[in-house]
Protein backbone atom coordinates (compact mmCIF):
# COMPACT_ATOMS: atom_id res chain seq x y z
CA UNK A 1 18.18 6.01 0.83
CA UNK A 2 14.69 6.44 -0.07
CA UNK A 3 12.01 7.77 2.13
CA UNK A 4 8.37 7.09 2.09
CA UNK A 5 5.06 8.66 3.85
CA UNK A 6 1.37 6.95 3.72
CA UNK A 7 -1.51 9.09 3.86
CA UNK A 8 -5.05 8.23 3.04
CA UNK A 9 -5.92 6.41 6.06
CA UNK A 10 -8.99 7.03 8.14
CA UNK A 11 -12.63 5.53 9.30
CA UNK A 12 -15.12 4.16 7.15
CA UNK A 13 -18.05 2.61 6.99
CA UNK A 14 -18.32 -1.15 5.68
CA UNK A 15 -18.72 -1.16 2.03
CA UNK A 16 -17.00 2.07 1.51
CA UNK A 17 -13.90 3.21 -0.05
CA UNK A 18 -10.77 4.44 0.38
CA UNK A 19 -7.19 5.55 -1.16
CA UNK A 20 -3.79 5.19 0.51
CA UNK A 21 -0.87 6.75 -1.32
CA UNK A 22 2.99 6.84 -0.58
CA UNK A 23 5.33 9.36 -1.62
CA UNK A 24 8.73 8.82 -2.17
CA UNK A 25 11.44 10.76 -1.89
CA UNK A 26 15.42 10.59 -2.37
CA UNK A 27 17.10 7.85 -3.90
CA UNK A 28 14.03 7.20 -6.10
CA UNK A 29 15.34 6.48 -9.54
CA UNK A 30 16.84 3.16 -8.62
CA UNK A 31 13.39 1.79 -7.55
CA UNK A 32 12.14 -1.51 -8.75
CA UNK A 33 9.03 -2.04 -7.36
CA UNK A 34 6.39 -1.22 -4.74
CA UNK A 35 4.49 -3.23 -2.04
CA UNK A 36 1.22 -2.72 0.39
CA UNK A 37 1.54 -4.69 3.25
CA UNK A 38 -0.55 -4.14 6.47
CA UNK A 39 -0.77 -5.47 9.73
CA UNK A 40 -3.64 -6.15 12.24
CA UNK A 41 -3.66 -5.88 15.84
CA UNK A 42 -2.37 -9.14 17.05
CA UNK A 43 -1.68 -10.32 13.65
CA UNK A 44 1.32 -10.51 11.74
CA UNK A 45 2.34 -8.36 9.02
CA UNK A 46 0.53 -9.51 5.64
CA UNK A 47 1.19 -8.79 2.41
CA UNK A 48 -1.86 -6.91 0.48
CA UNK A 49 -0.13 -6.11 -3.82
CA UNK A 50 2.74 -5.53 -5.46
CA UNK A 51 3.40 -3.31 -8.39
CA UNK A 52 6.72 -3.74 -10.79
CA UNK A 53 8.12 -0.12 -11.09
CA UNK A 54 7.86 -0.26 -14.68
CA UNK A 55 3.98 -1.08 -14.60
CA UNK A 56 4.18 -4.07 -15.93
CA UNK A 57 3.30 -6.82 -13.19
CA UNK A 58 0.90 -6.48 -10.25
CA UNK A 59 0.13 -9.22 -7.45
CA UNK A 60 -2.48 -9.76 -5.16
CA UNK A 61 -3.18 -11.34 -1.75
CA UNK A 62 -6.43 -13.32 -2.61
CA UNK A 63 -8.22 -11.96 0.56
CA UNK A 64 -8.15 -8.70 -2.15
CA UNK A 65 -8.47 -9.48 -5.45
CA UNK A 66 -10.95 -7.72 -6.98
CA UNK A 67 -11.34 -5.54 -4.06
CA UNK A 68 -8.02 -3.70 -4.41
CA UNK A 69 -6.25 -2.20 -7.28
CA UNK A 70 -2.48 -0.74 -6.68
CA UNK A 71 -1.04 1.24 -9.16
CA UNK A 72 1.76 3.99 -9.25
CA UNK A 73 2.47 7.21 -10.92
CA UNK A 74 6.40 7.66 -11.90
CA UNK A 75 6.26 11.57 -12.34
CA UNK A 76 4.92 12.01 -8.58
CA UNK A 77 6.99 8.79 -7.21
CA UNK A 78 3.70 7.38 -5.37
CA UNK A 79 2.07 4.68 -5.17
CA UNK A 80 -1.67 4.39 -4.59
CA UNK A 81 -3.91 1.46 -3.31
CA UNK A 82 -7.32 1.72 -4.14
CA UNK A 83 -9.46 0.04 -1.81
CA UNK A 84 -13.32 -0.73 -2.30
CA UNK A 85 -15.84 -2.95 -0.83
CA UNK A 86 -14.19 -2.21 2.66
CA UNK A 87 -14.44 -5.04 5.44
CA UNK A 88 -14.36 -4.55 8.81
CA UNK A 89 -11.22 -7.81 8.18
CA UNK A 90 -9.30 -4.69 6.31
CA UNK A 91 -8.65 -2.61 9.72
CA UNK A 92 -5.24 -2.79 10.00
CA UNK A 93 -1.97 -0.44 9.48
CA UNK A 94 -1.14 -0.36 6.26
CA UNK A 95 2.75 0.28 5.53
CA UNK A 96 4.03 1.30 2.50
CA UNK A 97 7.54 -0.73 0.72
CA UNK A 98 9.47 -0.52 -1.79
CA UNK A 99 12.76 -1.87 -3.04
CA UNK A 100 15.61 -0.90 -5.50
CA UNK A 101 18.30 -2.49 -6.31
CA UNK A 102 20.55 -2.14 -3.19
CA UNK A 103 17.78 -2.63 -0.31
CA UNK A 104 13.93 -2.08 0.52
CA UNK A 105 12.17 0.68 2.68
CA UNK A 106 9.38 0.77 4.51
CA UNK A 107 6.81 3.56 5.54
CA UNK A 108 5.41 4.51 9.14
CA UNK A 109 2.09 3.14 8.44
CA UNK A 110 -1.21 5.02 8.25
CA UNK A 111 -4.36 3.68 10.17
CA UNK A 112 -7.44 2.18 7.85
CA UNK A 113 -10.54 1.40 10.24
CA UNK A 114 -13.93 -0.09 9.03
CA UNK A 115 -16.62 -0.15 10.73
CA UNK A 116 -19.28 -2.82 10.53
């Protein structure tokens, strides 16, 4: 089993910043690779990047690119999504996923708000 928790999340102004990260914890030395997804009210889940474990392949939705960067540090197990050039189309929960070889995991979510 692996275990994940988001932080980062909070309320900022349009055009402004912000950096999620996910910690994982457990069964972490199987794990093959990380995902952002988020989800806005009403909306289905979406998925935002994806970063290969090894850090050798990342993946973008296109409402991101160049927005977004995801990356991941091995010695703390976490994952980070950097997020500039904030939208008020970015409000959503963002949840945290990753997958080893046996199953994926998800995160609770943490709250990103923009405001126009």
């Amino acid at each position: 089993q692996v275990q994940l928790v988001e932080s980062g999340g909070g309320l900022v102004q349009a055009g402004g910043s912000l950096r999620l990260a996910c910690a994982a914890s457990g069964r972490t030395f199987n794990i093959r690779s990380a995902s952002w997804y988020r989800q806005a009210p009403g909306k289905e889940r979406e998925f935002v990047a994806l970063i290969l474990w090894s850090g050798s392949f990342t993946s973008y939705a296109e409402s991101v690119k160049g927005r977004f960067t995801i990356s991941r540090d091995t010695g703390r197990n976490t994952v980070y999504l950097q997020m500039n050039s904030l939208t008020p189309e970015d409000t959503a929960i963002y949840y945290c996923a990753v997958a080893d070889s046996q199953s994926g995991y998800w995160g609770q979510g943490t709250q990103v708000t923009v405001s126009s």
